[in-house]
N, C-alpha and C. Protein backbone atom coordinates (compact mmCIF):
# COMPACT_ATOMS: atom_id res chain seq x y z
N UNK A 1 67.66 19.67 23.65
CA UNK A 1 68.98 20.23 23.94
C UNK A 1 69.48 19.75 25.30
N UNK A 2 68.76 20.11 26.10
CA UNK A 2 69.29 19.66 27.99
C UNK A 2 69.31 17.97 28.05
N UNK A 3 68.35 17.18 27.02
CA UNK A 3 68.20 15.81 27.47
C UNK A 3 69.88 15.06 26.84
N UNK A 4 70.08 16.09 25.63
CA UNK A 4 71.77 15.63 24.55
C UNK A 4 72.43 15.94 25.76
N UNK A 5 72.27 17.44 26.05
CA UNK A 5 73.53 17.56 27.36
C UNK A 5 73.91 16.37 28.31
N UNK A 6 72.40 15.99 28.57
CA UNK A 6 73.15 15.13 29.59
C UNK A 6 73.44 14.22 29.74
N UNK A 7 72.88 13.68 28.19
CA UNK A 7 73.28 12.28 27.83
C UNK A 7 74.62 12.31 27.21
N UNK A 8 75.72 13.15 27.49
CA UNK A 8 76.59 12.86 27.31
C UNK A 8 77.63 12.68 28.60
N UNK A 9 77.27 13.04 29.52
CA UNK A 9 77.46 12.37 31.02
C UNK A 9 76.99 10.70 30.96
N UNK A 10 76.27 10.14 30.34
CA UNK A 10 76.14 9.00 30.16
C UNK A 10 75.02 8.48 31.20
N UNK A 11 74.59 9.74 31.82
CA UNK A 11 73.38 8.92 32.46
C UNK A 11 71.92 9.94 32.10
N UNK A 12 70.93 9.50 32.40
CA UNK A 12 69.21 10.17 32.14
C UNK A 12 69.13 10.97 33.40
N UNK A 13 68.70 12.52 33.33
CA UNK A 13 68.57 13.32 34.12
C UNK A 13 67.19 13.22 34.32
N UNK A 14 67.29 13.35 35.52
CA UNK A 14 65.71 14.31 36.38
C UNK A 14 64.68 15.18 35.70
N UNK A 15 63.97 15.10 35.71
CA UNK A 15 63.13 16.45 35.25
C UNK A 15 63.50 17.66 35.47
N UNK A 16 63.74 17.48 37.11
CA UNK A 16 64.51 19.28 37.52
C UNK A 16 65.63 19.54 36.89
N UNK A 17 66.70 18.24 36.92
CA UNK A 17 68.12 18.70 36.07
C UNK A 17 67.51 19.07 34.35
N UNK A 18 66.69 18.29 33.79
CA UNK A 18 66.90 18.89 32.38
C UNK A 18 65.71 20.12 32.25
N UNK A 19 65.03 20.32 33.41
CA UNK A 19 64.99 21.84 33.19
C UNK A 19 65.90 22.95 33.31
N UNK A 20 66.93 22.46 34.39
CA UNK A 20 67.68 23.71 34.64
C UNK A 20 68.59 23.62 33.94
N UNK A 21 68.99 22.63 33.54
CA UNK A 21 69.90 22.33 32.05
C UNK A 21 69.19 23.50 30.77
N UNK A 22 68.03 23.10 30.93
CA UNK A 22 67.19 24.17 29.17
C UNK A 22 67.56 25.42 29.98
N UNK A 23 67.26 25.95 31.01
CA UNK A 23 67.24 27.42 31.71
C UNK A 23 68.96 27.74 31.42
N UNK A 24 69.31 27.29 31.67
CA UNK A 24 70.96 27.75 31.58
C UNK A 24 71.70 27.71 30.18
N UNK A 25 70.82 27.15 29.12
CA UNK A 25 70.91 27.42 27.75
C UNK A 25 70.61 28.25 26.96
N UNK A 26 69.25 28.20 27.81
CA UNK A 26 68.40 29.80 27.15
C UNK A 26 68.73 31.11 27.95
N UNK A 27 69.89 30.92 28.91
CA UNK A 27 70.30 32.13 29.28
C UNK A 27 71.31 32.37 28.91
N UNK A 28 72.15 31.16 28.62
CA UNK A 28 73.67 31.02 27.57
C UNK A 28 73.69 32.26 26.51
N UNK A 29 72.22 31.63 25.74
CA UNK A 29 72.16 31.97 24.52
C UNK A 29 71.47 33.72 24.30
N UNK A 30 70.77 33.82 25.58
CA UNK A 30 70.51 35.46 25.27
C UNK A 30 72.18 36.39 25.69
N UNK A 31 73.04 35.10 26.44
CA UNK A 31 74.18 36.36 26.72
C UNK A 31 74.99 36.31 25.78
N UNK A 32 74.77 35.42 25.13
CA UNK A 32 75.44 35.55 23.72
C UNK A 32 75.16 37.10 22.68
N UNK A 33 73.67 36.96 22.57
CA UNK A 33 73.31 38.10 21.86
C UNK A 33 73.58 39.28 22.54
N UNK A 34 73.50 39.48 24.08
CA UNK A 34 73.50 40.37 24.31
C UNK A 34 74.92 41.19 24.22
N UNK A 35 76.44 39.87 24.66
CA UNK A 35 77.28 40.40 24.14
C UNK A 35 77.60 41.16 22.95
N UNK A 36 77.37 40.67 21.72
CA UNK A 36 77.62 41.27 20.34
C UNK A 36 75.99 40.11 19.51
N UNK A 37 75.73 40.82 18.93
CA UNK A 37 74.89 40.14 17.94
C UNK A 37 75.51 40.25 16.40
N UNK A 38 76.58 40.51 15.96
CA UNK A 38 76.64 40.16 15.13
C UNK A 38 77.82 39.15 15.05
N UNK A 39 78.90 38.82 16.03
CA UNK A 39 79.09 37.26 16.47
C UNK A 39 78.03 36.11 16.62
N UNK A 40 77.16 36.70 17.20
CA UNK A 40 75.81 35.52 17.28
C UNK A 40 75.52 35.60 15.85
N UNK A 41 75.32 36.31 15.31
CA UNK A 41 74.71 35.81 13.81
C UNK A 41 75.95 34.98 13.15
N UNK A 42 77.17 35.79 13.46
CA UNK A 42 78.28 34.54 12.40
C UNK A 42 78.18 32.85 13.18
N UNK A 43 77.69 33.01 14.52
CA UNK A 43 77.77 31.58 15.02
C UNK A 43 76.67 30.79 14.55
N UNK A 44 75.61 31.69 14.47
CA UNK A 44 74.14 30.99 13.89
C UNK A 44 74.79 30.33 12.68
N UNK A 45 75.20 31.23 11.44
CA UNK A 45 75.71 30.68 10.37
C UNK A 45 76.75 29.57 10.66
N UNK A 46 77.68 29.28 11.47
CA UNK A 46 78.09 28.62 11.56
C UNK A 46 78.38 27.21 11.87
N UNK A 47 76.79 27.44 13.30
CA UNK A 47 76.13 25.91 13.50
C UNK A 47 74.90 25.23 12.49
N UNK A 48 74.69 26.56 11.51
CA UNK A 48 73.88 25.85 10.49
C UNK A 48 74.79 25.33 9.70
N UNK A 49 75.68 25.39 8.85
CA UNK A 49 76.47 24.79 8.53
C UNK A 49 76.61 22.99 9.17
N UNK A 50 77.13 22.95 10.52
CA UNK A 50 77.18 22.07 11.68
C UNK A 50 76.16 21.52 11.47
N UNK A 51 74.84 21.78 11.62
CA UNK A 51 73.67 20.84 11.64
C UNK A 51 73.24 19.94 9.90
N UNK A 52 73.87 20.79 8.60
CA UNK A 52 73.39 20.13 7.49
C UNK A 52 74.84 18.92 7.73
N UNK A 53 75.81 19.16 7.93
CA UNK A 53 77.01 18.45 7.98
C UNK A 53 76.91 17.03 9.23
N UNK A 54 76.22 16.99 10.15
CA UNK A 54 75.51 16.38 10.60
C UNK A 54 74.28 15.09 10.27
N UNK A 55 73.58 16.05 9.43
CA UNK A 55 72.20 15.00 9.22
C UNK A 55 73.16 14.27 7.54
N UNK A 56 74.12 14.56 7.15
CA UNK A 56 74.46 13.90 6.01
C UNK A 56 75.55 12.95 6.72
N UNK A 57 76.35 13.01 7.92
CA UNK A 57 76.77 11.87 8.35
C UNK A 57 75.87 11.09 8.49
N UNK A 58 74.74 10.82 9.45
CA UNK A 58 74.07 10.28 10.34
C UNK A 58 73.23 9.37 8.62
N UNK A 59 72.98 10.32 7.33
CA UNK A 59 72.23 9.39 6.51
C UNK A 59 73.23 8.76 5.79
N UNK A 60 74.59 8.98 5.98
CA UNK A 60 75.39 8.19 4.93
C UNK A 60 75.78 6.81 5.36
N UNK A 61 75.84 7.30 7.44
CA UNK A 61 75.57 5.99 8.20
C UNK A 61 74.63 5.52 7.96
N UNK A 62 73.39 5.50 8.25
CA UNK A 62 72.52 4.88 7.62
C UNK A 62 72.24 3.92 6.86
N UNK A 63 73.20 4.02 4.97
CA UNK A 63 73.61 3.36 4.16
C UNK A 63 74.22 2.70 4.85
N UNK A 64 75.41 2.86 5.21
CA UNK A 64 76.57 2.01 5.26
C UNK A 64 76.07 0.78 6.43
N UNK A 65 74.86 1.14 7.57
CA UNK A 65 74.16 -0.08 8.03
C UNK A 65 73.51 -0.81 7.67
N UNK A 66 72.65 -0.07 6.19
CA UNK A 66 71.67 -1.08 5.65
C UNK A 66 72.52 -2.46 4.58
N UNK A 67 73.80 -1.60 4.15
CA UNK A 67 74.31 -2.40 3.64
C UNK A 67 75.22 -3.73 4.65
N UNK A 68 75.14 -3.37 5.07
CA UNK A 68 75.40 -4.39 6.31
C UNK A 68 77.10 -4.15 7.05
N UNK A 69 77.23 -3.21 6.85
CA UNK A 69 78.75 -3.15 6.94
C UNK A 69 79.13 -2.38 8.41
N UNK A 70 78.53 -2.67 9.33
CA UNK A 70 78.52 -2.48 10.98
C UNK A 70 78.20 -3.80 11.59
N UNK A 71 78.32 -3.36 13.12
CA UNK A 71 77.68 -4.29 14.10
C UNK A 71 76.48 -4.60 13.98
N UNK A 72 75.40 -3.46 13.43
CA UNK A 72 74.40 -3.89 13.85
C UNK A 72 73.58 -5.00 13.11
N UNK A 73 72.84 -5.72 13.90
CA UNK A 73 72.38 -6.96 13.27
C UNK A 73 70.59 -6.59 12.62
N UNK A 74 70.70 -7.52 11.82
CA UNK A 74 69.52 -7.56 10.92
C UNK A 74 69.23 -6.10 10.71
N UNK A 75 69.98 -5.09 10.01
CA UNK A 75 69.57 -3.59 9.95
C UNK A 75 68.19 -3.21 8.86
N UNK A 76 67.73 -4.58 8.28
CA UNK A 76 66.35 -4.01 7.40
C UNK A 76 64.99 -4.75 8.18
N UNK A 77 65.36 -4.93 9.41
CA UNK A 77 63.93 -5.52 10.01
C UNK A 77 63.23 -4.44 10.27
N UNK A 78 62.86 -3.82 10.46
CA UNK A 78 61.89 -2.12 10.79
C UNK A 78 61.07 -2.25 9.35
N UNK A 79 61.55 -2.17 8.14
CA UNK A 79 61.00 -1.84 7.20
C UNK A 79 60.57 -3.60 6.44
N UNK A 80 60.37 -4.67 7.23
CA UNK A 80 60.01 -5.72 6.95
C UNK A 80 58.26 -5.65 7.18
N UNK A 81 58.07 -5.00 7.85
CA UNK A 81 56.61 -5.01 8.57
C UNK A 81 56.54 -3.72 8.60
N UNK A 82 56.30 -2.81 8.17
CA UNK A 82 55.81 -0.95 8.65
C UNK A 82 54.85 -0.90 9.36
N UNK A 83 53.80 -1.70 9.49
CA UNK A 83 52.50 -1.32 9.73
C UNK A 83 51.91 -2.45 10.92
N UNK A 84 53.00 -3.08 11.56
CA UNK A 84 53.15 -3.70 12.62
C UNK A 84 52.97 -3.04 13.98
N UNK A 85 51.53 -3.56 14.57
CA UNK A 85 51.58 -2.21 15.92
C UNK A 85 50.70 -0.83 15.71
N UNK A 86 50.56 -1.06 14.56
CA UNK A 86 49.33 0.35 14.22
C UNK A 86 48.04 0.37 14.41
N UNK A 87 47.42 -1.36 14.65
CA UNK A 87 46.41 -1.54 15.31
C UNK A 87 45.99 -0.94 16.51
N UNK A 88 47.49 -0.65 17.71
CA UNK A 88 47.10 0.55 18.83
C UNK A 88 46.80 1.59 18.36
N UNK A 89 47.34 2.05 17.71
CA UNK A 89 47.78 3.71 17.52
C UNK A 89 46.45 4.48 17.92
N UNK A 90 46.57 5.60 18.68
CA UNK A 90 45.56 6.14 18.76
C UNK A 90 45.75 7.54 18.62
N UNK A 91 44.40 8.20 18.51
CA UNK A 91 44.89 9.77 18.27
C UNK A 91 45.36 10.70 19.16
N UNK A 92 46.01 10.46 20.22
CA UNK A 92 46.97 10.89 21.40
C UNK A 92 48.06 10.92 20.56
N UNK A 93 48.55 9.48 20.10
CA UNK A 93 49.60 9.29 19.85
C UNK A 93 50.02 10.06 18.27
N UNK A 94 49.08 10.21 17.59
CA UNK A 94 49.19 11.06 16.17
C UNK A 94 49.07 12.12 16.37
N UNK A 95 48.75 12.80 17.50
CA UNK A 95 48.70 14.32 18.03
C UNK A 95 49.91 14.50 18.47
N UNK A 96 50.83 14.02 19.21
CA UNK A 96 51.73 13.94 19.59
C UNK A 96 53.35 14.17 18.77
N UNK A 97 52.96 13.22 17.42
CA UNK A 97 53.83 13.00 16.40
C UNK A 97 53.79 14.00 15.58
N UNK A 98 52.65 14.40 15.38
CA UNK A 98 52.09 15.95 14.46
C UNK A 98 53.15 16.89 14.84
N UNK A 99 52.98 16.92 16.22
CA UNK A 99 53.34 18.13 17.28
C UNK A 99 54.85 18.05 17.41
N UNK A 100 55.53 16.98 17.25
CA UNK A 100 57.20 16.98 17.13
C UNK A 100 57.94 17.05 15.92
N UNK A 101 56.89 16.67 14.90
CA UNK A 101 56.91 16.70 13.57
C UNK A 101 57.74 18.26 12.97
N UNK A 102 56.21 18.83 13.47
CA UNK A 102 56.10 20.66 13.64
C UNK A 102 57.33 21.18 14.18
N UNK A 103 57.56 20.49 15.63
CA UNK A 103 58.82 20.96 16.26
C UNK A 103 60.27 21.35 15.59
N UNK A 104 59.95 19.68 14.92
CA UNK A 104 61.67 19.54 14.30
C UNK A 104 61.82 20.40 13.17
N UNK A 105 61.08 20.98 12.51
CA UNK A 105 60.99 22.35 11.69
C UNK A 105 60.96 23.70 12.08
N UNK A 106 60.72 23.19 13.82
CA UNK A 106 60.43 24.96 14.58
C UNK A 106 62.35 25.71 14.10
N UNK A 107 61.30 27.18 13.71
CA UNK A 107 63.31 27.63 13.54
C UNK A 107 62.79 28.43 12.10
N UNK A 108 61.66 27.79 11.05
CA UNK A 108 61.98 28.20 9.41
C UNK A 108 61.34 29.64 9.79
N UNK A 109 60.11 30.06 10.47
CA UNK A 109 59.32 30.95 10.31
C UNK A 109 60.54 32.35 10.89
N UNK A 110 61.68 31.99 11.47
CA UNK A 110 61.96 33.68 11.77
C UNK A 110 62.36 34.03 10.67
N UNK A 111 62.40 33.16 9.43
CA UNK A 111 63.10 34.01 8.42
C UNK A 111 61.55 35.00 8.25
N UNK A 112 60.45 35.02 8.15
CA UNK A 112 59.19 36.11 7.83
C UNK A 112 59.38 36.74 9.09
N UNK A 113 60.02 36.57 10.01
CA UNK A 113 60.00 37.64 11.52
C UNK A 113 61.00 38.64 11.15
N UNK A 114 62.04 38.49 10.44
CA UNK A 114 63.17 39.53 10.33
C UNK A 114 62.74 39.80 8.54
N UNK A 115 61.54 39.75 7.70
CA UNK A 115 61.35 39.93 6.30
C UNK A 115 61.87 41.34 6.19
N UNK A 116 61.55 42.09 7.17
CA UNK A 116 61.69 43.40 6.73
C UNK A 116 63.29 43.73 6.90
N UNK A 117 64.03 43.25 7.28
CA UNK A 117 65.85 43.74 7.31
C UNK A 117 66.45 42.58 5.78
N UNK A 118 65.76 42.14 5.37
CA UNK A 118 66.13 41.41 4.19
C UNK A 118 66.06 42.03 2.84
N UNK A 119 66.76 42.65 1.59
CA UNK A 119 66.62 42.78 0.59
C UNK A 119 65.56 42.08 -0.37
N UNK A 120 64.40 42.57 -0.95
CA UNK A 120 63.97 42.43 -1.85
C UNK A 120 63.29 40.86 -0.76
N UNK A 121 62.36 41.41 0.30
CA UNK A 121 61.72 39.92 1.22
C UNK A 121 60.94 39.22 0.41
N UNK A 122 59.85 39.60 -0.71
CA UNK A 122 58.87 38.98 -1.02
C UNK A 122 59.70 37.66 -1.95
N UNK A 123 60.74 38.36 -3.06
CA UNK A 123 61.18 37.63 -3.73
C UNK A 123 62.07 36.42 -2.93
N UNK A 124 62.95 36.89 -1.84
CA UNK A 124 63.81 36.27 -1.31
C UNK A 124 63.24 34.95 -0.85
N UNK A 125 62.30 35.33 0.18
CA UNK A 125 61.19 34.30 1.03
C UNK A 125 60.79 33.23 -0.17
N UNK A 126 60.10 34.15 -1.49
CA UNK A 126 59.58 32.76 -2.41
C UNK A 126 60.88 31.69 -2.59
N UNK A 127 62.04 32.09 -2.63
CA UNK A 127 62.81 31.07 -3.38
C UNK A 127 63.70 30.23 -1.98
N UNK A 128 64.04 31.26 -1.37
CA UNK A 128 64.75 30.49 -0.28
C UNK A 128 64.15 29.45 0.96
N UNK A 129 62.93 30.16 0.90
CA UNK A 129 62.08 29.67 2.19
C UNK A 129 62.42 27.92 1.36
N UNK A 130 61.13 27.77 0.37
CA UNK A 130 60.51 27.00 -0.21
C UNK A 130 61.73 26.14 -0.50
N UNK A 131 63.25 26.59 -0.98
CA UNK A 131 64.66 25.59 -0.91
C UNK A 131 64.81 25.14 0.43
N UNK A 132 64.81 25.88 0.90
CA UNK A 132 65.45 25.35 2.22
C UNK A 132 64.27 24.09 3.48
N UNK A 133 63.50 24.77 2.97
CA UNK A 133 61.92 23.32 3.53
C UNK A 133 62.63 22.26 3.00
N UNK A 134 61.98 22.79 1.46
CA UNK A 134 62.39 21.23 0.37
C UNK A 134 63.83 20.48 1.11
N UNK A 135 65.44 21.20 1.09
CA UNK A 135 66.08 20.20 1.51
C UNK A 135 66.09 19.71 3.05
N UNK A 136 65.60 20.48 3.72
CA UNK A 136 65.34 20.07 5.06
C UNK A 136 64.69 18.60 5.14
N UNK A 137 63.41 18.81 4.31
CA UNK A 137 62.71 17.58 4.37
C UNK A 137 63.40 16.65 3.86
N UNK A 138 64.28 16.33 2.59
CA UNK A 138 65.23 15.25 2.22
C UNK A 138 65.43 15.01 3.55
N UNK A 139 66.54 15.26 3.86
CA UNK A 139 67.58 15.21 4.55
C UNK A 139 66.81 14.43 6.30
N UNK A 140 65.75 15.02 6.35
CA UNK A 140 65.09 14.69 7.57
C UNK A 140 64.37 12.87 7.01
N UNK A 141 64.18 13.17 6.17
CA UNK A 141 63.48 11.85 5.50
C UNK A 141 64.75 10.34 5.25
N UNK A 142 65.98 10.98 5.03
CA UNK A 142 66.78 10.06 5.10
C UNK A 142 67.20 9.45 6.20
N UNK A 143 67.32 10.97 7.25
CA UNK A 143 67.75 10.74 8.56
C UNK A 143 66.94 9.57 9.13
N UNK A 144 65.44 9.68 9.15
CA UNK A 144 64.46 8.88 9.63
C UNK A 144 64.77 7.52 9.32
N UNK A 145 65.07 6.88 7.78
CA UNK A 145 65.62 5.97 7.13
C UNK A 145 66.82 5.00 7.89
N UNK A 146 67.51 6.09 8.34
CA UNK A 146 68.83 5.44 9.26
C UNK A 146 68.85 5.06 10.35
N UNK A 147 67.23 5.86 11.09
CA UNK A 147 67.18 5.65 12.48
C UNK A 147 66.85 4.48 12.43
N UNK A 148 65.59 3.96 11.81
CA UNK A 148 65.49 2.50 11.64
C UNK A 148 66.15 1.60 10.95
N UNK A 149 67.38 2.36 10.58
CA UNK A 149 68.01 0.81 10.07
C UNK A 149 68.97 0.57 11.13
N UNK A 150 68.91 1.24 12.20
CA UNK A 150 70.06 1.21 13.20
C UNK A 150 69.61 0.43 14.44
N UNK A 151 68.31 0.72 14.42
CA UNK A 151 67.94 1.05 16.01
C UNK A 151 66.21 0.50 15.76
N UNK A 152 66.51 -0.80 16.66
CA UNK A 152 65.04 -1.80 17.15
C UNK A 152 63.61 -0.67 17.54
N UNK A 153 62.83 -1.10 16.99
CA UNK A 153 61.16 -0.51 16.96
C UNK A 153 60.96 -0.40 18.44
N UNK A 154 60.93 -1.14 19.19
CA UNK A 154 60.64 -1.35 20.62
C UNK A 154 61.60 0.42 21.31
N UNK A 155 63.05 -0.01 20.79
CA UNK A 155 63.39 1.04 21.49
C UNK A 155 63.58 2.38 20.81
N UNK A 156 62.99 2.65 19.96
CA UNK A 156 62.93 4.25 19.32
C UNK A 156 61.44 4.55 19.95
N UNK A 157 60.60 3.89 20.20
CA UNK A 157 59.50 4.30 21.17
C UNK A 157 60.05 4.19 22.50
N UNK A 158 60.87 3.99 23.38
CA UNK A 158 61.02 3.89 24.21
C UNK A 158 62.04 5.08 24.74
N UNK A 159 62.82 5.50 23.24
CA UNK A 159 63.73 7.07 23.34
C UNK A 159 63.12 8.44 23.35
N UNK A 160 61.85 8.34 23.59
CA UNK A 160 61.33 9.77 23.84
C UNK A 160 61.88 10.74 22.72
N UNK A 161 63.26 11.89 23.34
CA UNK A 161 63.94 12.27 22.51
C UNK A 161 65.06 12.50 21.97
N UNK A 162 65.46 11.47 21.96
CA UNK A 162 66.97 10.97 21.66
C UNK A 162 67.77 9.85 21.38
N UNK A 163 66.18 9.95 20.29
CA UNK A 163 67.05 8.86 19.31
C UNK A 163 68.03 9.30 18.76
N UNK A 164 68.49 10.12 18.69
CA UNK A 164 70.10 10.15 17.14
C UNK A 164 70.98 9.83 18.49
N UNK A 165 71.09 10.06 19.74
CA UNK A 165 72.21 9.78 21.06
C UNK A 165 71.98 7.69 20.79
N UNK A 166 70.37 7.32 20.85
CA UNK A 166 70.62 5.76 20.77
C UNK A 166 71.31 5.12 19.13
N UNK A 167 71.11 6.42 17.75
CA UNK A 167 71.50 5.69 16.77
C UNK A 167 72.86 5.40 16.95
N UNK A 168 73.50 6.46 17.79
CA UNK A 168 74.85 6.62 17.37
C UNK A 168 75.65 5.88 18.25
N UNK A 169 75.03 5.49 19.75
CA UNK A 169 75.74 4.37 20.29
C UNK A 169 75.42 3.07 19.71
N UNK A 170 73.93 2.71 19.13
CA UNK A 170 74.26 1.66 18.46
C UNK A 170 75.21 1.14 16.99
N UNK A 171 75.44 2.11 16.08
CA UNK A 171 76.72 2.24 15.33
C UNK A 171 77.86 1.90 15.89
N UNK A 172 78.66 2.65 17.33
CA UNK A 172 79.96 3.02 17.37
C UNK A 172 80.07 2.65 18.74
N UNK A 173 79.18 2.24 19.59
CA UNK A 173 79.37 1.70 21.14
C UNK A 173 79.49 2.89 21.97
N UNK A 174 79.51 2.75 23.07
CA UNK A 174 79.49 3.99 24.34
C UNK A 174 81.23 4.28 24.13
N UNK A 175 81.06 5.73 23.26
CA UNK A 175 82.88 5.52 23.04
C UNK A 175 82.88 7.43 23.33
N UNK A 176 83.99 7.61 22.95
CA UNK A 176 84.01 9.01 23.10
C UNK A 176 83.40 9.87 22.10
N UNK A 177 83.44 9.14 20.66
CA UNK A 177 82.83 9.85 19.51
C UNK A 177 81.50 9.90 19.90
N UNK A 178 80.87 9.14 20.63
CA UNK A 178 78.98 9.48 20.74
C UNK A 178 79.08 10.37 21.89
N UNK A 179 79.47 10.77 22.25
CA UNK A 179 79.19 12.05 23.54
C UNK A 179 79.92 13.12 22.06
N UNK A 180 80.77 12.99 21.42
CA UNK A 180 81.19 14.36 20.67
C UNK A 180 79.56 14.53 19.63
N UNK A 181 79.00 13.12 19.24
CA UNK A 181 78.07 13.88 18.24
C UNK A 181 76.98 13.93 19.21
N UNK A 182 76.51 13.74 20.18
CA UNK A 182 75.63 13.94 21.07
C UNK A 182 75.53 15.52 21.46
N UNK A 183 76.65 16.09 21.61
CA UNK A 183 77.30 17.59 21.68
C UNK A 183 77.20 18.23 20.81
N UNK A 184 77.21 17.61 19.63
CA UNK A 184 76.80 18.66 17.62
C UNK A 184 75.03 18.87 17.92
N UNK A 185 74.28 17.58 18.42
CA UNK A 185 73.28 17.47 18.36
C UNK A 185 72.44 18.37 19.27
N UNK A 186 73.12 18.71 20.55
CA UNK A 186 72.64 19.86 21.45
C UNK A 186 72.94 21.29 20.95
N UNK A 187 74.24 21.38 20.39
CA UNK A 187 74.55 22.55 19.55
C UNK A 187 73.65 22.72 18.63
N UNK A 188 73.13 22.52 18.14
CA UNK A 188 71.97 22.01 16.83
C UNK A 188 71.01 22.87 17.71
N UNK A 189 70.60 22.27 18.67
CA UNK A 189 69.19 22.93 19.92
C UNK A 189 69.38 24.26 20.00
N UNK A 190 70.82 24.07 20.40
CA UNK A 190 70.96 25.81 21.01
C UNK A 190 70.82 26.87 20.18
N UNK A 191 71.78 26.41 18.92
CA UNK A 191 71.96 27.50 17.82
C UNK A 191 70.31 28.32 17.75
N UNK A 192 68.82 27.13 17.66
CA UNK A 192 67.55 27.25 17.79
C UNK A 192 66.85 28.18 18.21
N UNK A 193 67.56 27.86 19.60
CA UNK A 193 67.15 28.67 20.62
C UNK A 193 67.45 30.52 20.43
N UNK A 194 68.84 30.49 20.54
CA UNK A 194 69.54 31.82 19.84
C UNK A 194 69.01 32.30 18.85
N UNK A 195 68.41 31.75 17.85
CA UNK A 195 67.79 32.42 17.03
C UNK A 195 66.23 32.68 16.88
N UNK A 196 65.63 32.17 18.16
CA UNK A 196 64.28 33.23 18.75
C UNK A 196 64.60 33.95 19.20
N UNK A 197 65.56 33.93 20.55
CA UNK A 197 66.30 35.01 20.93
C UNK A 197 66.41 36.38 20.05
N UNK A 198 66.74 35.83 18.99
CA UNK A 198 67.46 37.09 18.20
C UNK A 198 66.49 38.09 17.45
N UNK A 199 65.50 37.04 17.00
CA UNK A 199 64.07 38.08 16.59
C UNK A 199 63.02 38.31 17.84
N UNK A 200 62.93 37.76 19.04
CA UNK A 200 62.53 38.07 20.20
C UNK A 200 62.94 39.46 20.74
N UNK A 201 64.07 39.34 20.77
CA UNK A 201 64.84 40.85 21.53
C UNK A 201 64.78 41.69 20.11
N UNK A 202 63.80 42.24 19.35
CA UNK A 202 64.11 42.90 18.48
C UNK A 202 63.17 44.36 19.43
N UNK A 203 63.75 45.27 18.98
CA UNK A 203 62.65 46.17 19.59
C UNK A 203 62.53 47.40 18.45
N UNK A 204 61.18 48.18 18.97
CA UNK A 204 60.69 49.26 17.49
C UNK A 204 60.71 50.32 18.66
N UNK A 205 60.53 51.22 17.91
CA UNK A 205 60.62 52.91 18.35
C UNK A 205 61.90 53.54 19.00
N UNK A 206 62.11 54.79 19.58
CA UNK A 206 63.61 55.01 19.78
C UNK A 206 63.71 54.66 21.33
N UNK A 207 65.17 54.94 21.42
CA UNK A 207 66.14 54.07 23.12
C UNK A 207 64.95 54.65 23.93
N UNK A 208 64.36 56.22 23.94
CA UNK A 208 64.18 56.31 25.07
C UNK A 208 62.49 55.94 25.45
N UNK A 209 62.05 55.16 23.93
CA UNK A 209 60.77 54.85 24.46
C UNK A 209 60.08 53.47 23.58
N UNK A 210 61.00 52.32 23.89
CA UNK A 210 60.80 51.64 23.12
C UNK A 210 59.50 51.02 23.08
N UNK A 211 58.93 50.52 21.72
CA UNK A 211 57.22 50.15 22.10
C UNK A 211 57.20 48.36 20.67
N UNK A 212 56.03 48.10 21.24
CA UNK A 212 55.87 46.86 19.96
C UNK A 212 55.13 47.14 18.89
N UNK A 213 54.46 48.79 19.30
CA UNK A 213 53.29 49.08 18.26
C UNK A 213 54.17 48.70 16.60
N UNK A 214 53.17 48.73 15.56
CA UNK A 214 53.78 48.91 14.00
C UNK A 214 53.56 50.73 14.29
């Protein structure tokens, strides 16, 4: 989220700036809830929306590079060689990938944190959870598809985390539209964030003695 922020200033922040960039997000986002929470929930719904509407641009671009119909040059070299460079790989580096893997899914489990304010949880969880993985993973699997048809091997290891900020200037050039989807893409973070927030600040027992016991 703080690294999109500030890559839409157009330059790479500090460590201290994109911490205090995340700190001022995650305080954004609890004053959000704290104002009204049930605006925060219509916004949650609303940047989820934003984020599926998102990963189906970014894979339809995708197509439209592999078919060759952009700037970018040679868009099927990535998938000429897959297994080019795997001779390094070591298990740092597959620990690592595991672990962002995991990340980019962090978000599914509060639906079992709030089971109990949900109608009929056991049934709900079987069908929705298990839809909503399933299209996540499409959609993440295509996304992946586009990153490499966009964007050179050398430098998607070299983007840490922000590759969709390098897919999208290599598509459309340093223009105003890549700082606007660079901005969907931090919105994407935040919405995230807000919604630990939201099962975080939950509290049990009454005002005047609230506790975590069950």
């Amino acid at each position: 989220m703080a690294n999109y922020l500030i890559a839409i200033s157009g330059h790479s922040g500090t460590d201290w700036q994109i911490k205090g960039t995340a700190v001022a997000c995650y305080t954004l986002a609890t004053l959000v809830l704290v104002f009204n929470t049930k605006y925060a929930y219509w916004f949650s719904n609303a940047v989820g929306i934003v984020k599926i509407c998102t990963l189906l641009f970014v894979i339809v671009t995708g197509f439209v590079v592999l078919g060759g119909n952009t700037k970018v040059e040679n868009p099927k070299t990535n998938f000429q060689d897959a297994w080019s460079g795997s001779s390094t790989a070591s298990a740092y580096g597959l620990t690592t990938a595991l672990y962002r893997i995991t990340f980019s899914y962090g978000g599914y489990n509060n639906a079992f944190n709030v089971a109990n304010e949900v109608k009929n949880p056991v049934r709900s969880l079987k069908i929705y959870a298990t839809t909503a993985l399933t299209v996540v993973y499409v959609l993440y699997m295509f996304a992946n598809v586009a990153f490499f048809a966009a964007v050179p091997k050398d430098e998607i290891e070299s983007s840490k985390l922000t590759i969709a900020s390098l897919f999208f200037t290599k598509v459309f050039g340093d223009s105003g539209a890549v700082r606007g989807l660079n901005f969907l893409i931090a919105l994407a973070s935040f919405e995230n964030a807000a919604d630990k927030e939201f099962y975080l600040g939950r509290r049990s027992g009454s005002q005047l003695s609230p506790s975590a016991r069950p």
